[in-house]
Protein backbone atom coordinates (compact mmCIF):
# COMPACT_ATOMS: atom_id res chain seq x y z
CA UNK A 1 -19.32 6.71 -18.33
CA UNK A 2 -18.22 3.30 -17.96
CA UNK A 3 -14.97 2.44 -16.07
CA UNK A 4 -12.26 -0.03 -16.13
CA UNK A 5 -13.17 -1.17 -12.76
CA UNK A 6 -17.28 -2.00 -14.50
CA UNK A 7 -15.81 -3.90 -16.76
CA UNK A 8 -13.08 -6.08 -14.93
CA UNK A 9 -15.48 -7.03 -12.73
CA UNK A 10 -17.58 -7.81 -15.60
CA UNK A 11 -14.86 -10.26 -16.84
CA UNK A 12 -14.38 -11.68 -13.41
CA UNK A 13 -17.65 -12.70 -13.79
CA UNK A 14 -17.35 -14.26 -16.81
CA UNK A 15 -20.03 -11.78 -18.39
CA UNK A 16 -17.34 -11.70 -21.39
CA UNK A 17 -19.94 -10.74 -24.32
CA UNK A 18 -21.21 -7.81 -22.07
CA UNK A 19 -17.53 -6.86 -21.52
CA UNK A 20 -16.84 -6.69 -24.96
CA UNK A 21 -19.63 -4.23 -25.61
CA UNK A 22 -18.33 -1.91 -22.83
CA UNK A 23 -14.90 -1.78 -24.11
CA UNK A 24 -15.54 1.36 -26.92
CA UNK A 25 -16.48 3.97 -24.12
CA UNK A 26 -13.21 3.70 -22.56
CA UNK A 27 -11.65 6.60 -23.55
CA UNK A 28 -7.94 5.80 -23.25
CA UNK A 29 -6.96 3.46 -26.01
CA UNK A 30 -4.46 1.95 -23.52
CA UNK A 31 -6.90 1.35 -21.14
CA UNK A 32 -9.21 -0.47 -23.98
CA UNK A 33 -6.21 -2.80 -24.86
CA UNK A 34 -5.83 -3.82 -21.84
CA UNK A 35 -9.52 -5.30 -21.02
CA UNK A 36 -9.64 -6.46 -24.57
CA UNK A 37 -6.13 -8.25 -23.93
CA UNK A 38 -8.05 -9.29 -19.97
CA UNK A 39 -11.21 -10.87 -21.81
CA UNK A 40 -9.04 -12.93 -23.99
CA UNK A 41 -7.31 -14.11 -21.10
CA UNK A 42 -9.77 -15.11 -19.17
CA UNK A 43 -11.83 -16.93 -21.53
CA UNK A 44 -8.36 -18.94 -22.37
CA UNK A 45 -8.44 -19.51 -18.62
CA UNK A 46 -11.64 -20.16 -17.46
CA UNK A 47 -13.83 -22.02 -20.80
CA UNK A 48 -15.00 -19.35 -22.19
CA UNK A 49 -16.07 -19.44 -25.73
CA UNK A 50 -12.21 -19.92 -27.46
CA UNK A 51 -13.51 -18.65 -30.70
CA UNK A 52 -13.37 -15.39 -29.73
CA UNK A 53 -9.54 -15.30 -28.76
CA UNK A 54 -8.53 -14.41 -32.16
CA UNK A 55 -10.53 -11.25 -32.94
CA UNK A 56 -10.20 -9.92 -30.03
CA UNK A 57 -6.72 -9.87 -30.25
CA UNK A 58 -6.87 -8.54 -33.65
CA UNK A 59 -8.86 -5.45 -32.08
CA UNK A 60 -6.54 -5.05 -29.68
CA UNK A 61 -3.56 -5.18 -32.43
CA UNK A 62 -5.86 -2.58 -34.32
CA UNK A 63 -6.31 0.52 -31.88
CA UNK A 64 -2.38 -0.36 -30.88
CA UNK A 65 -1.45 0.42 -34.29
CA UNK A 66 -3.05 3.35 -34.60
CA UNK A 67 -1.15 5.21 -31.78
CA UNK A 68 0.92 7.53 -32.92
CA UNK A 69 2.97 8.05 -29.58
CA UNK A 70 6.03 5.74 -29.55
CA UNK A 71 5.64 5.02 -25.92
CA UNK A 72 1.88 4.37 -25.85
CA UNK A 73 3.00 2.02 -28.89
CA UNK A 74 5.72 -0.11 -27.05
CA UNK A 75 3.30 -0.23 -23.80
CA UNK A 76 0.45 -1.75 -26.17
CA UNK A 77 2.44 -4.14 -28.27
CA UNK A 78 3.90 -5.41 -24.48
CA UNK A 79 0.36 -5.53 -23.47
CA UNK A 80 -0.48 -7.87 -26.53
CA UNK A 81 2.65 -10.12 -25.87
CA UNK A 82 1.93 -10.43 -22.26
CA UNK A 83 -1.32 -11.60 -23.31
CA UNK A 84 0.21 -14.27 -25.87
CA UNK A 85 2.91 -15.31 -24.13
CA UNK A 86 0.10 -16.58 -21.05
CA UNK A 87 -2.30 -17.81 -23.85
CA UNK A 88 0.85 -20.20 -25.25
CA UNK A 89 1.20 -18.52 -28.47
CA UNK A 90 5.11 -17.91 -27.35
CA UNK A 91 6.50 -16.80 -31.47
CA UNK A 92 3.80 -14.41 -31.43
CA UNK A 93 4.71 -13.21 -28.08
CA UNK A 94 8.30 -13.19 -29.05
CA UNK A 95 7.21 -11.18 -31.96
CA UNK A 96 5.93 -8.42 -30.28
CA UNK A 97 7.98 -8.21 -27.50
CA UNK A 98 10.57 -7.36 -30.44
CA UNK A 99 7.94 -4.54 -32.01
CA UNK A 100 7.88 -3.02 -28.25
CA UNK A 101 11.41 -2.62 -27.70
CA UNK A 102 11.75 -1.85 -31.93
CA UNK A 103 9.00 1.36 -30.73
CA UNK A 104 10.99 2.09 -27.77
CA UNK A 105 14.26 3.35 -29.47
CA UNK A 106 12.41 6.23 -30.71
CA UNK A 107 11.47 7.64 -27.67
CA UNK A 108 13.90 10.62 -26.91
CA UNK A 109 13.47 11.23 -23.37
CA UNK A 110 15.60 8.77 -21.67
CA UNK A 111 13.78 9.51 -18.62
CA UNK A 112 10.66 8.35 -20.39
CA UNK A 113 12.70 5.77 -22.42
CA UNK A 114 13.71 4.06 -18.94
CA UNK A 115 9.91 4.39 -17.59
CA UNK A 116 8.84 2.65 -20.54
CA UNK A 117 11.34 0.25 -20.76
CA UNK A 118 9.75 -1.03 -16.88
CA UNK A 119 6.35 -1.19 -18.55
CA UNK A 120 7.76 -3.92 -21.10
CA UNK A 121 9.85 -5.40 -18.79
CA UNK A 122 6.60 -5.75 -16.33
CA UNK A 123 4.73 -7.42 -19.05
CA UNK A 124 8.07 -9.98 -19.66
CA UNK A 125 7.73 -10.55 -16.14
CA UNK A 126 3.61 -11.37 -16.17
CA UNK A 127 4.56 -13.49 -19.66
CA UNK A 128 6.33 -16.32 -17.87
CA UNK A 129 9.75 -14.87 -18.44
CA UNK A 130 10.83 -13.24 -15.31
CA UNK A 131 14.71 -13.95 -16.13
CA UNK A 132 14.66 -11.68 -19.28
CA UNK A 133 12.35 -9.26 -17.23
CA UNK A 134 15.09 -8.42 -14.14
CA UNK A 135 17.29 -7.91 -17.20
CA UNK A 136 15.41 -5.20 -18.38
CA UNK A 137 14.74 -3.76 -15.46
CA UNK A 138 18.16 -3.26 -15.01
CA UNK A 139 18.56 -1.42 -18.46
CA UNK A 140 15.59 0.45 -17.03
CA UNK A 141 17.27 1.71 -14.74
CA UNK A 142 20.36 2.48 -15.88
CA UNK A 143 19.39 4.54 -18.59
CA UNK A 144 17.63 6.75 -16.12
CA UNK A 145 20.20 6.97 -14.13
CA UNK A 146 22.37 8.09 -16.99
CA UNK A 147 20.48 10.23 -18.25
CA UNK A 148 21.42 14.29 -18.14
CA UNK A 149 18.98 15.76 -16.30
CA UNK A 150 17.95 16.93 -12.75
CA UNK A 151 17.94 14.55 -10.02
CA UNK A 152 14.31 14.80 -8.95
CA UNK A 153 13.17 13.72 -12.45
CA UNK A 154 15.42 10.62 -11.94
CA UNK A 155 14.06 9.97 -8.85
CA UNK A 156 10.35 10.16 -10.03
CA UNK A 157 11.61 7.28 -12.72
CA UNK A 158 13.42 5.30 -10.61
CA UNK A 159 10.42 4.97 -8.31
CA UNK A 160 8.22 4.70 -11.31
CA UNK A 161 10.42 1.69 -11.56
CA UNK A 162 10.39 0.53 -8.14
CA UNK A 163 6.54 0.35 -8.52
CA UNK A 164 6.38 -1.80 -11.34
CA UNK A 165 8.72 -4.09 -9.85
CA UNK A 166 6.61 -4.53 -6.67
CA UNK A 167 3.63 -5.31 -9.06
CA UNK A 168 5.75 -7.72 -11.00
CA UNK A 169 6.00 -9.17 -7.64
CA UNK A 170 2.79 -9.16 -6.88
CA UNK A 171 1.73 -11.47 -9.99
CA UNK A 172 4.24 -14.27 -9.89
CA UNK A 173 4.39 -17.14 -7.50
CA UNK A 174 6.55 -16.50 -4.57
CA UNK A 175 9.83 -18.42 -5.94
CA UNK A 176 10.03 -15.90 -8.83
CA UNK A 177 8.61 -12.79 -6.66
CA UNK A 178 11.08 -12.50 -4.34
CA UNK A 179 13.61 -10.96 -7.24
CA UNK A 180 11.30 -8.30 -8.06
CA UNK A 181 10.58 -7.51 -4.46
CA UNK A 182 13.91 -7.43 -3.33
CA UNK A 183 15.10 -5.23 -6.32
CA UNK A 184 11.69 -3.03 -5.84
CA UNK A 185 12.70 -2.94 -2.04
CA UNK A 186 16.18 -1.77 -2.41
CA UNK A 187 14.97 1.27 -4.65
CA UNK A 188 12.14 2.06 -1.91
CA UNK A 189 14.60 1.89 1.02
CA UNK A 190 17.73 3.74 -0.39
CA UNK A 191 15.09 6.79 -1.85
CA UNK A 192 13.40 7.02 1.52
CA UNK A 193 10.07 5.72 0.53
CA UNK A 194 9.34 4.36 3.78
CA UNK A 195 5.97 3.07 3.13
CA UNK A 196 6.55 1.46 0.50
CA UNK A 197 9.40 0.11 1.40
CA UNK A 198 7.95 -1.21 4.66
CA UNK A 199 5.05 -2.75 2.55
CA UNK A 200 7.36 -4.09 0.28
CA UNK A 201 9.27 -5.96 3.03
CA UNK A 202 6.27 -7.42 4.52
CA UNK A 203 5.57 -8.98 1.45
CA UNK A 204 9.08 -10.68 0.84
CA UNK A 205 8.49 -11.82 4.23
CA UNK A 206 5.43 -13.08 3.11
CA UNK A 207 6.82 -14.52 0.01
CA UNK A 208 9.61 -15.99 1.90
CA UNK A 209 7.07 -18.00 4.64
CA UNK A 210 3.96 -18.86 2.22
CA UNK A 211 6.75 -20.25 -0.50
CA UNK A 212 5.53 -23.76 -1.48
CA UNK A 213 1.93 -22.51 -1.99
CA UNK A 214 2.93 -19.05 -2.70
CA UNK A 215 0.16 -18.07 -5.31
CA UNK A 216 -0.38 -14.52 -5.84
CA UNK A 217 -4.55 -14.99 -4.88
CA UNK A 218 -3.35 -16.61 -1.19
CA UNK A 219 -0.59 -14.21 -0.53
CA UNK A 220 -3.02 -11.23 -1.76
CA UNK A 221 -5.63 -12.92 0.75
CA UNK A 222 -3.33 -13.33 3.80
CA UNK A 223 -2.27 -9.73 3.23
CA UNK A 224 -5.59 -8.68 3.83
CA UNK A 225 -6.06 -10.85 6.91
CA UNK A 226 -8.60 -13.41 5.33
CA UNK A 227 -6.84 -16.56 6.63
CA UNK A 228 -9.84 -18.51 5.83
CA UNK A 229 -10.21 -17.64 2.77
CA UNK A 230 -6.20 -18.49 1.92
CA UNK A 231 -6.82 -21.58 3.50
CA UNK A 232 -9.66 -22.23 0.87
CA UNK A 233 -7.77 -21.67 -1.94
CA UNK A 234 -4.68 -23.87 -0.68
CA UNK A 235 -7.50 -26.67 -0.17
CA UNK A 236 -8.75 -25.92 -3.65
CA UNK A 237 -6.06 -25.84 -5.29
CA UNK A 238 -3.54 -28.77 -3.45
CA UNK A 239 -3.40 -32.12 -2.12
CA UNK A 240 -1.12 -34.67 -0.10
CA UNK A 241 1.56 -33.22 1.43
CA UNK A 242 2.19 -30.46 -0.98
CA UNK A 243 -1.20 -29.40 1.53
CA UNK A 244 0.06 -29.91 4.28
CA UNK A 245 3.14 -27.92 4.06
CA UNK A 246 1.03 -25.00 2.21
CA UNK A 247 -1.41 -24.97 5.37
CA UNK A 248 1.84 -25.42 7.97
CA UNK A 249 3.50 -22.16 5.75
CA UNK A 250 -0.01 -19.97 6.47
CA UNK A 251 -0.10 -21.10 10.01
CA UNK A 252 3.45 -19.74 10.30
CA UNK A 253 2.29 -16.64 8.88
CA UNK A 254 -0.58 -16.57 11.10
CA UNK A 255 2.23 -16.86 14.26
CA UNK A 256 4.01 -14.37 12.77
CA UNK A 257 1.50 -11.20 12.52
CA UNK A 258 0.39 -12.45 16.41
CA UNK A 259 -2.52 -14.53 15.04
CA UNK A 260 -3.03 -17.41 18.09
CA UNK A 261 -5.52 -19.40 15.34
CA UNK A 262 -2.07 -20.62 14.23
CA UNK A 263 -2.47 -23.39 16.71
CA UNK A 264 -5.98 -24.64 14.90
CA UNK A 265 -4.24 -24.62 11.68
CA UNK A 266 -1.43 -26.53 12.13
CA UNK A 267 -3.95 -29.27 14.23
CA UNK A 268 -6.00 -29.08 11.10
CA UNK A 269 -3.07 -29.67 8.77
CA UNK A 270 -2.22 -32.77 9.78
CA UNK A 271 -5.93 -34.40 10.42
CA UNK A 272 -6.59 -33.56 6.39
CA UNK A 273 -3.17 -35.03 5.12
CA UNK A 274 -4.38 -38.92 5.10
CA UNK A 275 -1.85 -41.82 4.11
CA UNK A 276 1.34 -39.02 2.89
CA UNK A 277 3.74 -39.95 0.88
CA UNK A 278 6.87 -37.96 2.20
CA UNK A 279 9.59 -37.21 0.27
CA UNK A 280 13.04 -36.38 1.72
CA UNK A 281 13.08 -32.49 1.10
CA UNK A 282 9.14 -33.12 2.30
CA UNK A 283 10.39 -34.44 5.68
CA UNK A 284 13.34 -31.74 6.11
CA UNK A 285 10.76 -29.00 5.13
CA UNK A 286 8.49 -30.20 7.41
CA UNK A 287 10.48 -30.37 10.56
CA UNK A 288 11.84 -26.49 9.98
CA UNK A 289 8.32 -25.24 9.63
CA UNK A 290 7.38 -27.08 12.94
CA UNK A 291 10.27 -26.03 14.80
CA UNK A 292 9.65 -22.59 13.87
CA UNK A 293 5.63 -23.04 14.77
CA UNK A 294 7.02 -24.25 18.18
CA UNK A 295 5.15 -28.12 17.45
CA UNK A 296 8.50 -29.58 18.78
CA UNK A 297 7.31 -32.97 19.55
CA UNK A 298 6.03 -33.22 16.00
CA UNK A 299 9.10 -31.35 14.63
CA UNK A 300 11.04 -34.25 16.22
CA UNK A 301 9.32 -36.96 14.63
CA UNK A 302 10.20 -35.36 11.30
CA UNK A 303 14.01 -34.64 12.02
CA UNK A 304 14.32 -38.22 13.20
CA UNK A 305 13.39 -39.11 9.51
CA UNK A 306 15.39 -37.17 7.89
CA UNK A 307 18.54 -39.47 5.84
CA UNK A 308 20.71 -36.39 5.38
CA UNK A 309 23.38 -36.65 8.39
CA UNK A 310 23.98 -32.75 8.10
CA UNK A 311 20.65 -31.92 7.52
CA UNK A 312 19.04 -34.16 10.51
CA UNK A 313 21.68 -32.54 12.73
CA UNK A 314 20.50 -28.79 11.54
CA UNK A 315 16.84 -29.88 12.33
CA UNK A 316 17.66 -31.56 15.70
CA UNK A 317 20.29 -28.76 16.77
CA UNK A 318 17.08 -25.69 15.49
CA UNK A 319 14.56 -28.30 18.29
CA UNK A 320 17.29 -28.83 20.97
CA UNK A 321 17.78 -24.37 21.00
CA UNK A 322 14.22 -23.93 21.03
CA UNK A 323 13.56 -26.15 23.92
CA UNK A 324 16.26 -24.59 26.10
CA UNK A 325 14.66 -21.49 25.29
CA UNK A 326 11.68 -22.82 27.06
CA UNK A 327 13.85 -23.55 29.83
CA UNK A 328 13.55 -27.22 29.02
CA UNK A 329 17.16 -27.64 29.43
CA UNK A 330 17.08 -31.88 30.62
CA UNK A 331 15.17 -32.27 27.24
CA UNK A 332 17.41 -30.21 24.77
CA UNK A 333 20.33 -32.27 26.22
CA UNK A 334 18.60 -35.10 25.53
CA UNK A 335 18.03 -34.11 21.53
CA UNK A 336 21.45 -32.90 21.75
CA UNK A 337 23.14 -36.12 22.44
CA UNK A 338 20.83 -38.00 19.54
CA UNK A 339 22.75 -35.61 16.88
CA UNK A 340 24.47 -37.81 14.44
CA UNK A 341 27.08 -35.18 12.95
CA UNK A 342 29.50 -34.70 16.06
CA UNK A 343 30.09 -31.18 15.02
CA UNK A 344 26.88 -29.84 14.98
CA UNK A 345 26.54 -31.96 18.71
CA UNK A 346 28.95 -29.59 20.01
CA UNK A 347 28.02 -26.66 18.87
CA UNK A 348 24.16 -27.52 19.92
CA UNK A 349 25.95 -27.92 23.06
CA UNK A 350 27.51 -24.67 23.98
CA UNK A 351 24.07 -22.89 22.69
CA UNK A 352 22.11 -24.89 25.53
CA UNK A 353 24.60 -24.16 28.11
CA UNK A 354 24.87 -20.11 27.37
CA UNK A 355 21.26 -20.29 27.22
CA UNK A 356 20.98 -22.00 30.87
CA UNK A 357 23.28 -19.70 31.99
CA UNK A 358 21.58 -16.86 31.13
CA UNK A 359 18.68 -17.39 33.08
């Protein structure tokens, strides 16, 4: 019997036409909306032959239509608008958005109500409307937690919930991740999922380091520990300095899970950024990952740049600690007294001394 799996990787592939053909011995009419809705994706995304967009989509309508359970129902017609709303066809998106949450008032169980009400909100969220998704979620949530009924089969919904919001996560870019993670976290930790909640906050830390270039294919692949292959992707997919930060952000990562590579990278980084063009939240950006990768000489070049008094004393203060934690206490005082924002000096200051002192 042929599996979801066979024929995603089929699609991945780009073997669309064979895909296609596979899609009727799925037996789960959810399942077969899905690939259907996945083939029409990726031929949007990757060249395929655009022709084809519309019927499959109108298969996928089809078999929706046909189910008879109001949940199934919503979960399709989100499936659908998902797959609209990323193809650019945003009324039709809109459209069935509408039909899902229309479905969804029939559903009795508010336990189920609230799990389905996460699957549409999931599919808002891989649309390109995040905002309207942690909205949802919310209601989501709430109406599990109101509902009257025993407390375990809340907490099986609520984590239910807590799932989908950590695969929200895992689609979007980092910027609009972190939401979903945080939220997804915050169920995890306060139900005592520990392992999920301890994967969950790896990968806010994650989202939070590998921001700029924060793609859900290079955080996936630095997750897994393929550095290289993250690197790839970043050189693949940016250039200029928008590189260069993306490759300083992985090396930080790399530091970070005890990787000594790091060192390599950020060498590398700066030997493929030729003739940058740096823009002022380039330069402060620059200097904080630097500081942090312990490349203080290079960090200082950058904070010397930066126009922003209060910022260029923030960047100079951050190199001035972190050289008196080195017990390079003549130098600190040096970058110390080169602080522009007299404040800031002073403060810089009395963190040099209590470090000195401690030692």
């Amino acid at each position: 019997m042929t599996t979801r799996e066979e024929i995603e990787l089929l699609i991945e592939r780009g073997y669309y036409e064979e895909a296609l053909s596979e899609v009727h011995n799925l037996k789960d009419p959810l399942d077969q909306i899905e690939v259907l809705t996945d083939i029409a994706v990726a031929i949007y995304q990757h060249g395929g032959p655009q022709e084809w967009i519309p019927s499959i989509i109108e298969d996928a309508m089809y078999i929706a239509k046909k189910l008879k359970d109001p949940a199934n129902r919503a979960v399709a017609y989100s499936t659908i608008a998902s797959s609209l709303a990323i193809m650019g066809y945003e009324e039709d998106a809109m459209d069935f958005f509408n039909r899902a949450l229309d479905v969804t008032g029939r559903i009795k169980s508010p336990i189920e109500k609230g799990v389905v009400l996460s699957e549409l909100a999931y599919h808002l969220a891989v649309g390109g409307y995040p905002e309207n998704a942690l909205e949802l979620f919310n209601i989501a949530f709430d109406t599990i937690i109101g509902a009257e009924v025993g407390y375990n089969l809340k907490v099986d919904g609520i984590i239910r919930i807590g799932e989908l919001l950590e695969k929200a996560g895992d689609a979007l870019p980092s910027g609009k991740a972190l939401d979903f993670y945080r939220m997804a976290f915050d169920i995890f930790d306060k139900l005592h999922v520990n392992q999920r909640a301890a994967v969950v906050e790896k990968k806010i830390e994650l989202a939070r380091t590998v921001y700029e270039v924060g793609l859900p294919s290079i955080r996936q692949a630095l997750l897994e520990g393929r550095n290289h292959y993250a690197l790839a992707l970043i050189e693949k997919k940016y250039a200029g300095v928008v590189r260069l930060i993306g490759e300083l952000e992985v090396a930080l990562w790399m530091k970070r899970v005890n990787n000594v590579e790091y060192l390599e990278v950020v060498d590398r980084a700066f030997e493929h950024c030729k003739n940058p063009r740096f823009t002022e939240a380039n330069v402060q950006k620059i200097a904080r990952l630097l500081t942090e990768l312990g490349s203080l000489r290079r960090a200082l070049e950058f904070a010397r740049a930066i126009k922003d008094v209060r910022k260029k004393s923030d960047a100079l203060r951050a190199i001035a600690v972190e050289l008196a934690k080195r017990n390079e206490f003549e130098e600190a005082r040096e970058i110390v007294e080169i602080i522009p924002d007299p404040e800031i000096r002073a403060e810089a200051m009395t963190e040099v001394v209590a470090i000195e002192e401690s030692r």
